[in-house]
Protein backbone atom coordinates (compact mmCIF):
# COMPACT_ATOMS: atom_id res chain seq x y z
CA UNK A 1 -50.06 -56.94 -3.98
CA UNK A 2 -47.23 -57.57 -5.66
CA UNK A 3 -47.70 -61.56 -6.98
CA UNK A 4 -44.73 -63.27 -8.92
CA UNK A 5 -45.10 -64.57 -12.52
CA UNK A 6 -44.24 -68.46 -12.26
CA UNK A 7 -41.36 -69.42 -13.93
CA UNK A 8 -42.48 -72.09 -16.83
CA UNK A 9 -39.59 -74.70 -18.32
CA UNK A 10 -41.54 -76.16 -21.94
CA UNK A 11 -39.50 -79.58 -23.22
CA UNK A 12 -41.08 -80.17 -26.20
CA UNK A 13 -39.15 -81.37 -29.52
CA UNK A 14 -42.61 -80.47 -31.47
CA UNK A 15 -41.19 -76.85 -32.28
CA UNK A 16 -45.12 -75.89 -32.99
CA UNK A 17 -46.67 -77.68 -30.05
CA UNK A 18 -43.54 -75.94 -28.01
CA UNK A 19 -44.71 -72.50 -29.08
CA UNK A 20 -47.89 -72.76 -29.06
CA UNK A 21 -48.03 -73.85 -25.91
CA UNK A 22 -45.58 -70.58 -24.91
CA UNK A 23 -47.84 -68.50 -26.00
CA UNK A 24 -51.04 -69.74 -24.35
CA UNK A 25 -48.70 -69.76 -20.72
CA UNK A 26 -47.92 -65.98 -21.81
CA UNK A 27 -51.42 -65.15 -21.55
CA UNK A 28 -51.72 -66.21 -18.66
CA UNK A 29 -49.06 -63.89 -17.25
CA UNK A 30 -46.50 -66.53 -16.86
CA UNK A 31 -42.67 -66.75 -18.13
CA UNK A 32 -41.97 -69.08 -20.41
CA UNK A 33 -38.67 -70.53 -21.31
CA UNK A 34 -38.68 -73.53 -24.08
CA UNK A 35 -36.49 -76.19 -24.78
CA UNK A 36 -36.75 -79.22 -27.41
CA UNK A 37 -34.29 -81.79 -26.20
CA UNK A 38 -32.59 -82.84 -22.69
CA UNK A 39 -29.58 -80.50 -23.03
CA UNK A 40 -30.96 -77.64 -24.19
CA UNK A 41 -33.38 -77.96 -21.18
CA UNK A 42 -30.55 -78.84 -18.71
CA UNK A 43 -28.53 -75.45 -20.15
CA UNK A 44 -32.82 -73.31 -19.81
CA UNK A 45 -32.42 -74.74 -16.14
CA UNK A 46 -28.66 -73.62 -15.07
CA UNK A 47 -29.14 -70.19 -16.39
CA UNK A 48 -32.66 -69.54 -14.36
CA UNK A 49 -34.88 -71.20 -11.94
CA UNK A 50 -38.10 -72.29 -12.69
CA UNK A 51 -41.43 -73.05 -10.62
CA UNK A 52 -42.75 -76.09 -13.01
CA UNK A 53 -41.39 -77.83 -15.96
CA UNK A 54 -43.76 -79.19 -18.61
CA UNK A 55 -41.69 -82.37 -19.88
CA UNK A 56 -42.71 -83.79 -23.18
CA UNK A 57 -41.66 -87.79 -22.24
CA UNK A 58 -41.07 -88.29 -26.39
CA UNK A 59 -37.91 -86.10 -26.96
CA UNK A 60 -37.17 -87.51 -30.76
CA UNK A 61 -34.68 -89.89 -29.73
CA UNK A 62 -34.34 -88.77 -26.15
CA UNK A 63 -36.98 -89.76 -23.23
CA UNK A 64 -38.10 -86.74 -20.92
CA UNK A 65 -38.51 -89.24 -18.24
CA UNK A 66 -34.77 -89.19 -17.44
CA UNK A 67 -34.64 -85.03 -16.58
CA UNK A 68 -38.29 -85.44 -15.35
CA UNK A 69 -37.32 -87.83 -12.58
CA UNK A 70 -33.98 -86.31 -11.58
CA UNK A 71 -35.79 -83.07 -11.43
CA UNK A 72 -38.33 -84.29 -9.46
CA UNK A 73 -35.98 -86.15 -6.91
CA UNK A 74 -34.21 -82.35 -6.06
CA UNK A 75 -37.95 -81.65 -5.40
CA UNK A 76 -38.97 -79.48 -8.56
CA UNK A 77 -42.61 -79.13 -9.81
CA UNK A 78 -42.79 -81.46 -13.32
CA UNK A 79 -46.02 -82.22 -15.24
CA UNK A 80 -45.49 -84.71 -17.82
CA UNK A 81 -46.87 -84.56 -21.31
CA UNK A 82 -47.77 -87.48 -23.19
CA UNK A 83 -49.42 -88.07 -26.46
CA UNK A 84 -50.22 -92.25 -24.92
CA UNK A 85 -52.47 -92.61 -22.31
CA UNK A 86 -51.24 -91.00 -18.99
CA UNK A 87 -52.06 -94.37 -17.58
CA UNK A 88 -49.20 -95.99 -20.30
CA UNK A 89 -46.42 -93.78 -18.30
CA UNK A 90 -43.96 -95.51 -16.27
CA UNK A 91 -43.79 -94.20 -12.60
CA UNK A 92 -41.69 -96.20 -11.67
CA UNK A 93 -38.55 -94.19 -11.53
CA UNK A 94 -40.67 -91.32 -8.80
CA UNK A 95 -39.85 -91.88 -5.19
CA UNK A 96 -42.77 -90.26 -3.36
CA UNK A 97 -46.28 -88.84 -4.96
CA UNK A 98 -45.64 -89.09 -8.76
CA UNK A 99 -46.17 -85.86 -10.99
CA UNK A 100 -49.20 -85.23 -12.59
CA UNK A 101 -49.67 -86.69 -16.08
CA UNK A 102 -51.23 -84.53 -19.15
CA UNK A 103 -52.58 -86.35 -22.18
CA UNK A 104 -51.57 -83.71 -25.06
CA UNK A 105 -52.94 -81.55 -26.41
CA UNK A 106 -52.77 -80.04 -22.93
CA UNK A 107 -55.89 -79.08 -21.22
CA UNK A 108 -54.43 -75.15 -20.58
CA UNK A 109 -57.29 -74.24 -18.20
CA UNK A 110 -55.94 -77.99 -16.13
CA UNK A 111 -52.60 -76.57 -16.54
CA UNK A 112 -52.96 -73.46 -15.08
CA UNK A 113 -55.03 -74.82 -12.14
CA UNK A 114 -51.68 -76.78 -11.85
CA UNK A 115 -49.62 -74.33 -12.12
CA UNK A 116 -50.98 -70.96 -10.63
CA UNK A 117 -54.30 -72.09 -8.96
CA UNK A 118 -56.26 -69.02 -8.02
């Protein structure tokens, strides 16, 4: 059997959150690619595919929610991360059944059920 490695897209402006978080996805025999900030994760995007993207929704100045929802319009897989509540998070902006929410630090055993449930 010859399974695929999912494809992970990390937003996260935390450089040390961001890489941790890589690393913990690696073990778990996933690809990583990470971006901290919107165009940086719009340029990760264009040059490969992914099967989720992990959008922190505090991007410095920037708010993830803007790539999150446009991502998940085209039909994309997006978890959001938030350091608030996930009930705080505006779903407003998601036609459809909303992406899941993940109060950080991310539960990596939740995320992986997410992501690549056995």
């Amino acid at each position: 059997m010859n399974e695929r490695r999912p494809n992970v897209l990390v937003i996260e402006d935390d450089i040390d959150c961001a890489e941790e978080l890589a690393e913990l996805l690696e073990s778990y025999d996933m690809t990583v690619r990470v971006a901290h900030d919107l165009s940086s994760a719009r340029a990760r995007a264009a040059e490969q595919e992914f099967d989720v993207a992990l959008v922190d929704l505090a991007l410095g100045q920037e708010n993830g929610l803007e790539v999150a929802q446009e991502w998940h319009r085209e039909g994309r897989f997006v978890v959001l991360l938030t350091g608030s509540s996930p009930g705080e998070v505006d779903m407003a902006g998601f036609t459809g059944a909303p992406p899941p929410v993940m109060r950080k630090p991310v539960d990596v055993r939740e995320l992986r059920s997410l992501i690549a449930p056995d």
